[in-house]
Protein backbone atom coordinates (compact mmCIF):
# COMPACT_ATOMS: atom_id res chain seq x y z
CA UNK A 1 22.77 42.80 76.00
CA UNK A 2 25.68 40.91 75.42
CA UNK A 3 28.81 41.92 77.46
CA UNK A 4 31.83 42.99 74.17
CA UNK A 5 35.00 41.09 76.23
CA UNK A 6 37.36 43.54 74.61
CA UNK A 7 35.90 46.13 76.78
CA UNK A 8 37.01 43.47 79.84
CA UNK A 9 40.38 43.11 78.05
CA UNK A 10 41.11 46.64 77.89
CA UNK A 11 39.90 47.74 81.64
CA UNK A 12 42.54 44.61 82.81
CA UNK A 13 45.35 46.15 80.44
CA UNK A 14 44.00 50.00 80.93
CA UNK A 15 44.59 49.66 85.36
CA UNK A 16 47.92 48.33 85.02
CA UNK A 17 48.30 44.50 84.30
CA UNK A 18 50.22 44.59 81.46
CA UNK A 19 52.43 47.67 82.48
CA UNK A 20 55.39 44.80 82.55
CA UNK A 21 55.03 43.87 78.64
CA UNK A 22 56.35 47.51 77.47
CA UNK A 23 60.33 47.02 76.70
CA UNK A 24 62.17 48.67 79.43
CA UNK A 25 64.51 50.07 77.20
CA UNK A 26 61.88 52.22 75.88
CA UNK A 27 62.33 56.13 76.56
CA UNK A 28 59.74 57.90 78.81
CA UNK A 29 58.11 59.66 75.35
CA UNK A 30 58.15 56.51 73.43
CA UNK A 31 56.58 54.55 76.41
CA UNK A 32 54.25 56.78 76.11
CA UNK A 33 53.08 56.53 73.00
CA UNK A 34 53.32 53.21 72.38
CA UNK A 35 50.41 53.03 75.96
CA UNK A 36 48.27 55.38 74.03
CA UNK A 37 48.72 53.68 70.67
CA UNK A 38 47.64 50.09 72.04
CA UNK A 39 45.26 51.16 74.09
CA UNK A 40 43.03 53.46 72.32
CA UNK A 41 41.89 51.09 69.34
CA UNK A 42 39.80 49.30 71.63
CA UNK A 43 35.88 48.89 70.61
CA UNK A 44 32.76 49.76 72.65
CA UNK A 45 34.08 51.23 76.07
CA UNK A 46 31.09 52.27 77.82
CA UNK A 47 31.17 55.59 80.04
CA UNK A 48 28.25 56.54 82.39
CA UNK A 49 28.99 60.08 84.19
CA UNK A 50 26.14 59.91 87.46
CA UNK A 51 25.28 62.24 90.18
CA UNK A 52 23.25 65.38 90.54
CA UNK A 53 22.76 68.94 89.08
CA UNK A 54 26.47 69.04 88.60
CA UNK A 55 26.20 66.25 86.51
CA UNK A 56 23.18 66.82 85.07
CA UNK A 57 23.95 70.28 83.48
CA UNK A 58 20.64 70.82 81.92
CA UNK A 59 20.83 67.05 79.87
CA UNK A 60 18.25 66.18 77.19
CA UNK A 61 16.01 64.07 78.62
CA UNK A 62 15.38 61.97 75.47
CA UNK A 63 17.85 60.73 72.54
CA UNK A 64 18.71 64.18 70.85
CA UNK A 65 22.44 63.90 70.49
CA UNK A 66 23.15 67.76 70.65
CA UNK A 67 21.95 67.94 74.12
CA UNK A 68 22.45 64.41 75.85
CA UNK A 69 25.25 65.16 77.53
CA UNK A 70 24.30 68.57 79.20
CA UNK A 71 26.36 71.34 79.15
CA UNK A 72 29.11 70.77 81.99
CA UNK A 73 32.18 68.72 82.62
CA UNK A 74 30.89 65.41 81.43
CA UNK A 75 30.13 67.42 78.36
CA UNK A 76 33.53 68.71 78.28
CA UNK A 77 35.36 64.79 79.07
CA UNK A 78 32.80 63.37 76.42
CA UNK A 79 33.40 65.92 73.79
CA UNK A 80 37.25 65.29 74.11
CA UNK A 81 37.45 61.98 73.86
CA UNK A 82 35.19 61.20 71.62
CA UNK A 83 36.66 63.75 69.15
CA UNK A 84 40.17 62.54 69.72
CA UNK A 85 39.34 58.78 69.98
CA UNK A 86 36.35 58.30 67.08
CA UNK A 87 37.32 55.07 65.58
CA UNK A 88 37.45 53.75 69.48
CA UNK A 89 33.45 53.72 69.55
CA UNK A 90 33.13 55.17 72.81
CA UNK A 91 29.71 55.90 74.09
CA UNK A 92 28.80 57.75 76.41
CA UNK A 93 26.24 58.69 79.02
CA UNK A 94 25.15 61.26 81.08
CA UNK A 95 22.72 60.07 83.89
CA UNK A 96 23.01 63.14 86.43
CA UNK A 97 19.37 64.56 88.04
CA UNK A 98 19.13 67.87 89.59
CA UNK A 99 18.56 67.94 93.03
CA UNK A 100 19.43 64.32 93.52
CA UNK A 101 20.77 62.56 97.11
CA UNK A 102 22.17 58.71 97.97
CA UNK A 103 18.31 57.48 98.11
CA UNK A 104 17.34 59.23 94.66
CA UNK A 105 20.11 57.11 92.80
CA UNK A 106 19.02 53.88 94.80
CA UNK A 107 15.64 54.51 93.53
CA UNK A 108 16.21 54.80 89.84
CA UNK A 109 19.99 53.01 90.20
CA UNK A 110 18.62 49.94 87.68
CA UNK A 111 17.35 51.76 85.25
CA UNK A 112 19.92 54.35 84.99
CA UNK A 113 23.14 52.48 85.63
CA UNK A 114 22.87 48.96 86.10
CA UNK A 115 20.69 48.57 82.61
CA UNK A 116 22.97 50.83 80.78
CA UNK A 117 26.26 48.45 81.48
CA UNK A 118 28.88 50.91 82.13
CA UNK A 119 32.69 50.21 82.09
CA UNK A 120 33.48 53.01 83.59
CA UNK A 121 31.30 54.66 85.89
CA UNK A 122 31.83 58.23 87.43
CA UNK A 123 29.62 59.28 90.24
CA UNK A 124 29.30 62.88 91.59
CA UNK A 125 26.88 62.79 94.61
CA UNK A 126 26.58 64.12 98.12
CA UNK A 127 26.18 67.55 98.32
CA UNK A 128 22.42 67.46 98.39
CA UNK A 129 22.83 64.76 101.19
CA UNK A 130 24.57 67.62 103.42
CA UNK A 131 21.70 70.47 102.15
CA UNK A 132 19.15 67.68 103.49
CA UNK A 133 21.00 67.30 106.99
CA UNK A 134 22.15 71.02 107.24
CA UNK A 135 18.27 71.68 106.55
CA UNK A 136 17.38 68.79 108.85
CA UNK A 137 14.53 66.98 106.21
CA UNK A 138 12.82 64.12 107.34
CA UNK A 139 14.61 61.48 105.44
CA UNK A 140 18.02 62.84 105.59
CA UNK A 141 20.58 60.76 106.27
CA UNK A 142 24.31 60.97 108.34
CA UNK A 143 27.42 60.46 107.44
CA UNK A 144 27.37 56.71 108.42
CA UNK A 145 24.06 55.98 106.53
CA UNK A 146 25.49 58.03 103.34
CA UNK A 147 28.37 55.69 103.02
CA UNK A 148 26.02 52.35 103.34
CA UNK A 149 23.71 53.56 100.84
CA UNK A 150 26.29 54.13 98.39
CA UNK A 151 28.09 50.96 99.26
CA UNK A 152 25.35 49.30 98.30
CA UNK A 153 25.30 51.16 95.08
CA UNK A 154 28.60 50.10 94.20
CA UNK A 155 28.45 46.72 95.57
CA UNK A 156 25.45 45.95 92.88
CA UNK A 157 27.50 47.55 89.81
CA UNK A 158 30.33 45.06 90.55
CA UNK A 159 27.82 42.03 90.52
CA UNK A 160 26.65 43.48 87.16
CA UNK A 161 30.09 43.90 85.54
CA UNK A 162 33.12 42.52 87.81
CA UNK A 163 35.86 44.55 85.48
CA UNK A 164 33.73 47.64 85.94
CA UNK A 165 36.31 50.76 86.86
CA UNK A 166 34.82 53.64 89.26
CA UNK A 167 35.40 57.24 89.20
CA UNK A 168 34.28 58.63 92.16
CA UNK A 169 34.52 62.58 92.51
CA UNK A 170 34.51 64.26 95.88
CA UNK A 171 31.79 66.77 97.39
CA UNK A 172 32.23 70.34 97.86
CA UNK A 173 30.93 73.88 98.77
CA UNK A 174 32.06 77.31 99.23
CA UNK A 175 31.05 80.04 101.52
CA UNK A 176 29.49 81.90 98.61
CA UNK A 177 25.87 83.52 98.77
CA UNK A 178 23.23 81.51 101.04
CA UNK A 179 26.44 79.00 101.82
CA UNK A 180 27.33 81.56 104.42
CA UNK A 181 24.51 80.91 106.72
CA UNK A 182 24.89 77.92 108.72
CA UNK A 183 28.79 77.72 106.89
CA UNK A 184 30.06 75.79 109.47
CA UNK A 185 27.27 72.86 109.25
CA UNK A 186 27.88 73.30 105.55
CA UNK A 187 31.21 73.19 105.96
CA UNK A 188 31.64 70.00 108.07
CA UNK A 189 29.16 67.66 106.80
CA UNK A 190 30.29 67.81 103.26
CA UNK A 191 33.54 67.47 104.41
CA UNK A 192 32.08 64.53 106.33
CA UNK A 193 30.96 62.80 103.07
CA UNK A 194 33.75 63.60 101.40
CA UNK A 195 35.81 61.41 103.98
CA UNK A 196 32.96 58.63 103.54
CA UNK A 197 33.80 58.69 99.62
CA UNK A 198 37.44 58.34 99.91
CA UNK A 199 36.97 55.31 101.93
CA UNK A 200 35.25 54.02 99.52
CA UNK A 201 37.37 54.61 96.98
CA UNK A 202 39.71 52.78 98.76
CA UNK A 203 37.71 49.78 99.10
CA UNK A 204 36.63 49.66 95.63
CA UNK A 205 39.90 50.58 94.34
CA UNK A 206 38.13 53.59 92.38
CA UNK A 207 39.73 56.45 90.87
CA UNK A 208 38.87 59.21 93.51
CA UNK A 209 38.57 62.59 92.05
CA UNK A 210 39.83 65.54 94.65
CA UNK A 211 37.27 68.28 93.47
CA UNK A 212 37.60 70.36 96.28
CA UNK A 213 41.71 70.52 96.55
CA UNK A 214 41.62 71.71 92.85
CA UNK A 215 38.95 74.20 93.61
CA UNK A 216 41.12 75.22 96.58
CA UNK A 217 44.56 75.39 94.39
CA UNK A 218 41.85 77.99 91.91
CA UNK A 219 40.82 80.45 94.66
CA UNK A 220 44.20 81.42 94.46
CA UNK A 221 43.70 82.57 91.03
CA UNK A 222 39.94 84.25 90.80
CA UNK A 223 37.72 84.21 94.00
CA UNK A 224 35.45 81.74 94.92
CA UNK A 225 32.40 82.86 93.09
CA UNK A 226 34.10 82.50 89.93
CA UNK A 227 34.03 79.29 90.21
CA UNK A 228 31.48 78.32 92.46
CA UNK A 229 28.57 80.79 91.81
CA UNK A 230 26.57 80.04 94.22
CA UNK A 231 28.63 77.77 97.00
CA UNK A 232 27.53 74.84 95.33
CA UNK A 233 27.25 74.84 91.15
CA UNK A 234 30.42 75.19 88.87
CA UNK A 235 31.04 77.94 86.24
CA UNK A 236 31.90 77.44 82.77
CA UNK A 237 35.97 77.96 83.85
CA UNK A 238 35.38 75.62 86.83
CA UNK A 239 33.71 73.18 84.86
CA UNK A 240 36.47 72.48 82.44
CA UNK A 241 38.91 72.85 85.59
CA UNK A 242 36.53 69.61 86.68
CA UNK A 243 37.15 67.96 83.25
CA UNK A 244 40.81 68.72 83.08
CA UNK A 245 40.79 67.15 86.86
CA UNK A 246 39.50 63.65 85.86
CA UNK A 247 40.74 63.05 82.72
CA UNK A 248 44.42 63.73 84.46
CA UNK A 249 43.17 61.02 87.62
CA UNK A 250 41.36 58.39 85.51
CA UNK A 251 44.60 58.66 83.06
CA UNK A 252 46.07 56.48 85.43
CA UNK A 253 43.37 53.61 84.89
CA UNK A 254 43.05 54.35 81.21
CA UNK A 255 46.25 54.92 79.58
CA UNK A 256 44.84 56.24 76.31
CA UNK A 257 44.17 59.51 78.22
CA UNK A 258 47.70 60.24 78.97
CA UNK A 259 47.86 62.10 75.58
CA UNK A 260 46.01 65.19 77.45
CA UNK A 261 48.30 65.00 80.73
């Protein structure tokens, strides 16, 4: 499939190239809307959201288009923006397995990213890395092997689409129900990974998505379990806490979205 290069044109306008063009005469509430009015005409932006069961929130598994995108905050981003932005012809996909570590996406990475072309591509992974090493499994990989595996993944999305724009969320877990044994290990390795993922951010000058300083900002609000039912998997609230979350971060890459910040 054929690469649209007005999806290339926007990504170079959408992270900041063209920031210099806007008069600078222009009030902060007409700068704004004059970003989100030349930005969000643009045709055939792909987004692919990636990870686990967070991700996956019980998806479709074939082309039904009232269940594709599961029911979580991918859901929540897709049904937004597509709503707000329909003449844009945004598509988007959900990709996100259950249960799913570093070596799961590696296994199934061309099939269910590198085939489906994303522009912007949003990956939620590592807490089922840290449930592998906390429960010491035979393939389960460290810190330092976490972060090459999923350097690697990124490295082969940018040879598939050079303008390609990442959105990489950060790991978390609570001390909530079966969390509590071994918290510590829990608590340290995902933190571990977490570190790993901001470094890559950095190096693939990604959007990074602070999951777990949000959750921690909520707990002051309603306890931990209303959030995080189980230590590990989002509520309904905390799901659209996780939507609000990246479309306020990746509304720095892609102007249109500064209409919801």
């Amino acid at each position: 499939m054929q690469k649209n290069s007005s999806r290339r044109t926007f990504l170079a306008a959408a992270t900041g190239f063209t920031a210099g063009l806007l008069p600078l005469s222009l009030s902060a509430e007409e700068d704004m809307e004059i970003t989100v009015e030349t930005t969000s005409p643009d045709k055939g932006l792909v987004f692919l959201f990636q990870g686990d069961s967070i991700t996956d929130g019980n998806r479709g598994r074939n082309t039904d288009p009232n269940h594709i995108m599961g029911h979580g905050y991918a859901f929540s981003i897709a049904s937004r923006v597509g709503a707000d932005f329909p003449a844009a012809g945004y598509t988007f996909f959900n990709r996100g397995i259950s249960g799913n570590t570093i070596p799961d996406l590696q296994h199934r990475w061309q099939a269910d990213t590198l085939n489906i072309q994303p522009d912007v591509l949003s990956i939620l992974i590592g807490i089922n890395d840290t449930a592998a090493f906390v429960e010491n499994r035979p393939a389960a990989l460290d810190a330092a092997d976490f972060e090459s595996g999923y350097r690697k993944l990124l490295e082969s999305a940018i040879a598939s689409n050079p303008a390609i724009l990442f959105v990489l969320g950060l790991p978390f877990v609570y001390a909530v129900g079966k969390r509590k044994e071994n918290w510590q290990l829990w608590s340290d390795s995902t933190a571990q990974r977490a570190e790993k993922v901001k470094k890559l951010a950095t190096d693939f000058n990604a959007v990074l998505i602070d999951y777990p300083s949000m959750f921690d900002k909520a707990i002051y609000k309603a306890p931990a379990d209303y959030w995080i039912w189980d230590g590990i998997h989002p509520t309904v609230p905390a799901h659209e806490l996780m939507a609000r979350e990246w479309i306020r971060q990746t509304s720095g890459r892609l102007k249109f979205l500064k209409r919801y910040v």
